[in-house]
N, C-alpha and C. Protein backbone atom coordinates (compact mmCIF):
# COMPACT_ATOMS: atom_id res chain seq x y z
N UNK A 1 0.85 -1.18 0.00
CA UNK A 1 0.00 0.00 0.00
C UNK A 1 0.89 1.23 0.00
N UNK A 2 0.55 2.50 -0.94
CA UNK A 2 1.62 3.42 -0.63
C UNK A 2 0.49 4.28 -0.08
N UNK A 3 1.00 5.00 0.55
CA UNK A 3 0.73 6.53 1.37
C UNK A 3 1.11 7.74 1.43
N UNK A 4 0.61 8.78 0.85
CA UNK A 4 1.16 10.01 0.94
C UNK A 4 0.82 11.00 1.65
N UNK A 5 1.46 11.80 2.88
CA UNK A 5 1.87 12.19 3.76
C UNK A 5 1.57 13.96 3.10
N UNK A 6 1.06 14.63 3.62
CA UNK A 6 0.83 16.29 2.86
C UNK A 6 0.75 17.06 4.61
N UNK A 7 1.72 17.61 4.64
CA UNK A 7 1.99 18.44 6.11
C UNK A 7 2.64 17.62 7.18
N UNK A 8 2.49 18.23 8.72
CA UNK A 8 3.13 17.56 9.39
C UNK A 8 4.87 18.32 9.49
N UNK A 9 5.34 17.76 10.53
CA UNK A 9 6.31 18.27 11.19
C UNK A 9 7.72 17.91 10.61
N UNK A 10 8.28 18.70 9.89
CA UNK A 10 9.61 18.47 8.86
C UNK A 10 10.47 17.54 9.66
N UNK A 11 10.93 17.57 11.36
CA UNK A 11 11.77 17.04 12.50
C UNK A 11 11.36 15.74 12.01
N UNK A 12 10.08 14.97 11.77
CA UNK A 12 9.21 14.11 11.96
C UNK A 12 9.25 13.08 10.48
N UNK A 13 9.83 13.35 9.60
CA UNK A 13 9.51 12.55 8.36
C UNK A 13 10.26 11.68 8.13
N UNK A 14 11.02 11.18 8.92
CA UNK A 14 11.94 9.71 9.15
C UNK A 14 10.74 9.23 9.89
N UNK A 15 10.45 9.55 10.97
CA UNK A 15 9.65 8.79 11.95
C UNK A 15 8.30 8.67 11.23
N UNK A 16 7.55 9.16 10.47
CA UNK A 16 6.27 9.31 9.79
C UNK A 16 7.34 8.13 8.25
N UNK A 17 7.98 8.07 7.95
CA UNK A 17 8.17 7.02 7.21
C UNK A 17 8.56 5.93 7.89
N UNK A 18 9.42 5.34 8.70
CA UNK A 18 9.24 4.25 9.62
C UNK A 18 8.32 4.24 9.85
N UNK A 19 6.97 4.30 10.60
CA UNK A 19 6.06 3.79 11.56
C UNK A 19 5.26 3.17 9.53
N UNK A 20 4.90 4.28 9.28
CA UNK A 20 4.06 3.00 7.81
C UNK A 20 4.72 2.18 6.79
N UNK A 21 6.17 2.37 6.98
CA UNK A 21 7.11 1.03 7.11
C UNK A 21 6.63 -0.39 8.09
N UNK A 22 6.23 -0.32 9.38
CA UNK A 22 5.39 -1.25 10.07
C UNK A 22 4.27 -1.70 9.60
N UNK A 23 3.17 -0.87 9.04
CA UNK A 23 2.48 -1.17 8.48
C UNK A 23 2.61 -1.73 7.04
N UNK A 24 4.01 -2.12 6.75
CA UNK A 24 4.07 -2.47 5.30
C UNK A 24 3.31 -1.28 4.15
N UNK A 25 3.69 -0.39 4.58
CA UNK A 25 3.41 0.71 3.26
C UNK A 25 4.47 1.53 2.85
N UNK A 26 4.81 2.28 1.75
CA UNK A 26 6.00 3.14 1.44
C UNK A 26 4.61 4.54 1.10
N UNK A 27 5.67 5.40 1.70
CA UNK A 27 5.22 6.55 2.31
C UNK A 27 5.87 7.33 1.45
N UNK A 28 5.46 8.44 0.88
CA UNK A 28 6.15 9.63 0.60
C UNK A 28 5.56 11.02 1.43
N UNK A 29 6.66 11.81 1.96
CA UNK A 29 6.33 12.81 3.05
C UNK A 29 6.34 14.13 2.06
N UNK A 30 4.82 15.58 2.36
CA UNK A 30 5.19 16.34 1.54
C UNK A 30 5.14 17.45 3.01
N UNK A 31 6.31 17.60 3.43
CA UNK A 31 5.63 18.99 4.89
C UNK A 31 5.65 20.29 4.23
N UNK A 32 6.57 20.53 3.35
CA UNK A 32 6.32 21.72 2.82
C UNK A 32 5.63 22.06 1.12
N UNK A 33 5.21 22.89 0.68
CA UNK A 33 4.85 23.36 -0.46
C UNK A 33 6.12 23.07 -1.51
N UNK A 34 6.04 22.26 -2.11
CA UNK A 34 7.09 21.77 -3.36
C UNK A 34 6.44 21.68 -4.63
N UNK A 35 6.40 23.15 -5.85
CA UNK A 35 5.78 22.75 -6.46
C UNK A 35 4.45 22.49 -6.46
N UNK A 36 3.71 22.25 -7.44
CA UNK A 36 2.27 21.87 -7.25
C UNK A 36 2.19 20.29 -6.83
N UNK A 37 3.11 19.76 -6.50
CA UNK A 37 3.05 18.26 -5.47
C UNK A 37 2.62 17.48 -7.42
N UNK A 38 2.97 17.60 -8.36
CA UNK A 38 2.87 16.89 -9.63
C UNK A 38 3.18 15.38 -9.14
N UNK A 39 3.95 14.91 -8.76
CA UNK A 39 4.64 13.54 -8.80
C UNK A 39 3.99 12.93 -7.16
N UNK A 40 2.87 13.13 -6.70
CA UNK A 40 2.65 12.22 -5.63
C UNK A 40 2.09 11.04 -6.04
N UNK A 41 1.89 10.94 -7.68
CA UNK A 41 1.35 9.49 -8.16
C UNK A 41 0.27 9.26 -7.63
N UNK A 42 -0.01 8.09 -7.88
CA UNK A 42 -1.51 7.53 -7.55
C UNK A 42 -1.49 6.62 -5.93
N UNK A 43 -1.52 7.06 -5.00
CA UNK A 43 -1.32 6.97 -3.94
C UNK A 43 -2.78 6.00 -3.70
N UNK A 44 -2.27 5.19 -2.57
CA UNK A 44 -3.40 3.99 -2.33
C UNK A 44 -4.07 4.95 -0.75
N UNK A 45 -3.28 5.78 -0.38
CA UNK A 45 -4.07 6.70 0.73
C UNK A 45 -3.38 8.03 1.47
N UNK A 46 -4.44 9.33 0.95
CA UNK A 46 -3.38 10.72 0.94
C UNK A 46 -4.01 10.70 2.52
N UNK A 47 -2.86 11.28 3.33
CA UNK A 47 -2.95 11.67 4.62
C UNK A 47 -2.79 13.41 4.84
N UNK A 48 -3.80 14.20 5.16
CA UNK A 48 -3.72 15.28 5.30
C UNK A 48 -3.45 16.08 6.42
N UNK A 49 -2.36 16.46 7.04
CA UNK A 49 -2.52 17.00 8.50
C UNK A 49 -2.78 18.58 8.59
N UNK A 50 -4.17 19.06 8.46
CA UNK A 50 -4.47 20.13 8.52
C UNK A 50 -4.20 21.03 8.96
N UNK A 51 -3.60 21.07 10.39
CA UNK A 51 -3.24 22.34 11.35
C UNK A 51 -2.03 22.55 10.99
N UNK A 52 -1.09 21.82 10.12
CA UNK A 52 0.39 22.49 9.85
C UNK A 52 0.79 22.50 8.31
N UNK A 53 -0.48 22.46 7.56
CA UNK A 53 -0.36 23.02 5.79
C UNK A 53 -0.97 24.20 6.02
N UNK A 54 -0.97 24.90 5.02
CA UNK A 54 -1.77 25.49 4.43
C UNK A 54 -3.27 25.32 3.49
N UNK A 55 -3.58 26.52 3.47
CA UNK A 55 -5.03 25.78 2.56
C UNK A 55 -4.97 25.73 1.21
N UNK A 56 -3.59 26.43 0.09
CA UNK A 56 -3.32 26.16 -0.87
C UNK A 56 -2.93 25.20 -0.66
N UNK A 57 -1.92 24.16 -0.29
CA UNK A 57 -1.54 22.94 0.01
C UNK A 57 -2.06 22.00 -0.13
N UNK A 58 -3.55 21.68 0.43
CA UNK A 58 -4.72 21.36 0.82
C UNK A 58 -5.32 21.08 -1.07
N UNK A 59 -5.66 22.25 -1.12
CA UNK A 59 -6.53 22.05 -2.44
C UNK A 59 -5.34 21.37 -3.61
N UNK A 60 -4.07 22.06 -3.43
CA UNK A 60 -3.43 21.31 -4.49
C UNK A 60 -2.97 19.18 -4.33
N UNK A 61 -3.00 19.19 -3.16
CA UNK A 61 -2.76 17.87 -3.16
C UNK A 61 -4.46 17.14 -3.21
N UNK A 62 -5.40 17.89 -2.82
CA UNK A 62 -6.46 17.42 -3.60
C UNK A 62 -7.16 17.11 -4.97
N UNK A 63 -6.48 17.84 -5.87
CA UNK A 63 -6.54 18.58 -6.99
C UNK A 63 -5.29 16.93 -8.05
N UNK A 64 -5.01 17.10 -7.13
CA UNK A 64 -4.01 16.10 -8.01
C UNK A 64 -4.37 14.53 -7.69
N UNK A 65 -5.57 14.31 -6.60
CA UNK A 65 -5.64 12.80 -6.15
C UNK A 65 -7.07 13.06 -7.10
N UNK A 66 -7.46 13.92 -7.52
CA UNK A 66 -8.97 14.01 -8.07
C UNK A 66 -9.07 13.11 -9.02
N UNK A 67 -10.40 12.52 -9.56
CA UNK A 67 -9.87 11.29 -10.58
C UNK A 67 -9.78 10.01 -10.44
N UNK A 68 -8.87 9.96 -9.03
CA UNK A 68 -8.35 8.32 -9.11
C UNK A 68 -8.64 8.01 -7.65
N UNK A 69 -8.60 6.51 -7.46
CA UNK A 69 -9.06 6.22 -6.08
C UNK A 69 -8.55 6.19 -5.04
N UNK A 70 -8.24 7.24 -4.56
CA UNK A 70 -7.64 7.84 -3.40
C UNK A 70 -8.21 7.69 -2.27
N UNK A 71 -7.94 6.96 -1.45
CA UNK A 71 -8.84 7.18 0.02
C UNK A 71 -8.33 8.76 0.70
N UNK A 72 -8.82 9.63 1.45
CA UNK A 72 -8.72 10.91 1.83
C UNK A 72 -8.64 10.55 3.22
N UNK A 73 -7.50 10.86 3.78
CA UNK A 73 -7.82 11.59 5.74
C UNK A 73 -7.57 12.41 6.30
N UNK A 74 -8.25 12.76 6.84
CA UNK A 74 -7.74 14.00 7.63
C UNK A 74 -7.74 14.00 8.72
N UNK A 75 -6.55 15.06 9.81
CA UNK A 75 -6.18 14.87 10.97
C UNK A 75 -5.79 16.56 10.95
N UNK A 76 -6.46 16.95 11.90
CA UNK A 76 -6.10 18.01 12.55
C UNK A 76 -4.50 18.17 13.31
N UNK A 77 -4.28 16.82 13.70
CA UNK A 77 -3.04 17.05 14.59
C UNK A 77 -1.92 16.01 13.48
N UNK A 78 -0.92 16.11 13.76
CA UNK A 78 0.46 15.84 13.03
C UNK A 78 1.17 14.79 13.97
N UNK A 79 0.66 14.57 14.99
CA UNK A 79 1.07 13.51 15.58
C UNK A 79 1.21 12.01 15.30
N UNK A 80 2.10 11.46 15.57
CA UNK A 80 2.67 9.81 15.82
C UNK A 80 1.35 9.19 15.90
N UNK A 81 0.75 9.14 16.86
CA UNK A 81 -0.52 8.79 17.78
C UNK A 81 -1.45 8.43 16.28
N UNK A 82 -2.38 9.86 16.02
CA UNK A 82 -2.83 10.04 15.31
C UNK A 82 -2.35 9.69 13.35
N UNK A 83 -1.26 9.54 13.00
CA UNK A 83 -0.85 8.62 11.49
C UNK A 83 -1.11 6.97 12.11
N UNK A 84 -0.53 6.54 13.72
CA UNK A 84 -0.74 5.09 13.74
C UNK A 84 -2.19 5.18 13.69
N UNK A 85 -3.37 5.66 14.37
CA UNK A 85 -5.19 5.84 14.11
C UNK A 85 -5.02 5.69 12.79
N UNK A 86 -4.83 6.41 11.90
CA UNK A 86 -4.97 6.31 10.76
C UNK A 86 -4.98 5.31 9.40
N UNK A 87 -3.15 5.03 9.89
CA UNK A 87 -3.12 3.56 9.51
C UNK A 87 -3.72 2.24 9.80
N UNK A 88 -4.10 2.27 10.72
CA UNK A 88 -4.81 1.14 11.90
C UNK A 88 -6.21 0.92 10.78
N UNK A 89 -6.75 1.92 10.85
CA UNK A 89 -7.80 2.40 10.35
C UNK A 89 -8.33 1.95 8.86
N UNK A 90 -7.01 2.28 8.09
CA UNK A 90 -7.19 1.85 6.82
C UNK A 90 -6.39 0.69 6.26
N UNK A 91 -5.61 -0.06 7.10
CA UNK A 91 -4.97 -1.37 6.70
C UNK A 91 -5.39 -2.44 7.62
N UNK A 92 -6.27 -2.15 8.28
CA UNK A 92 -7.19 -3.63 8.95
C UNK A 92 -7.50 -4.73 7.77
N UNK A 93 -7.87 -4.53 6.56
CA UNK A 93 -8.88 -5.59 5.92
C UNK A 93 -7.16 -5.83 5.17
N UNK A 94 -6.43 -5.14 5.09
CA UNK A 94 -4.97 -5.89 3.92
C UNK A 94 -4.25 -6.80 4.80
């Protein structure tokens, strides 16, 4: 399963790629604005951490999962805690 990662804490994107390494997924981390995010590919699930993007951020990494079957989450907080909820969440049935 891959996962793509949009915000969240720059200190944090080793540790936000290990932990869905556990979960057997490869992760790509976006914390900052790079570009219009063109190359996040077709991601099996975009993770959004709202309180530390922006809202251009937001629409562009939406903008680019539009189309294809993207599962969407969102998390107010950028925390460890909250990506393992997440993952938990959406790799129960794999």
């Amino acid at each position: 399963m891959s996962v793509v990662i949009v915000g969240g804490n720059e200190c944090m994107v080793r540790e936000y790629k290990e932990l869905c390494k556990e979960y057997k997924c490869k992760a790509k981390v976006y914390p900052k604005m790079s570009g219009c995010m063109k190359n996040i590919g077709s991601p099996d699930l975009l993770v959004l951490f709202t309180n530390m993007v922006s809202h251009k951020m937001v629409q562009c990494a939406l903008s680019e999962a539009k189309g294809q079957n993207v599962r969407i989450a969102r998390s107010h907080t950028s925390s460890m805690s909250a990506l393992k909820n997440i993952l938990e969440e959406h790799t129960a049935g794999r």
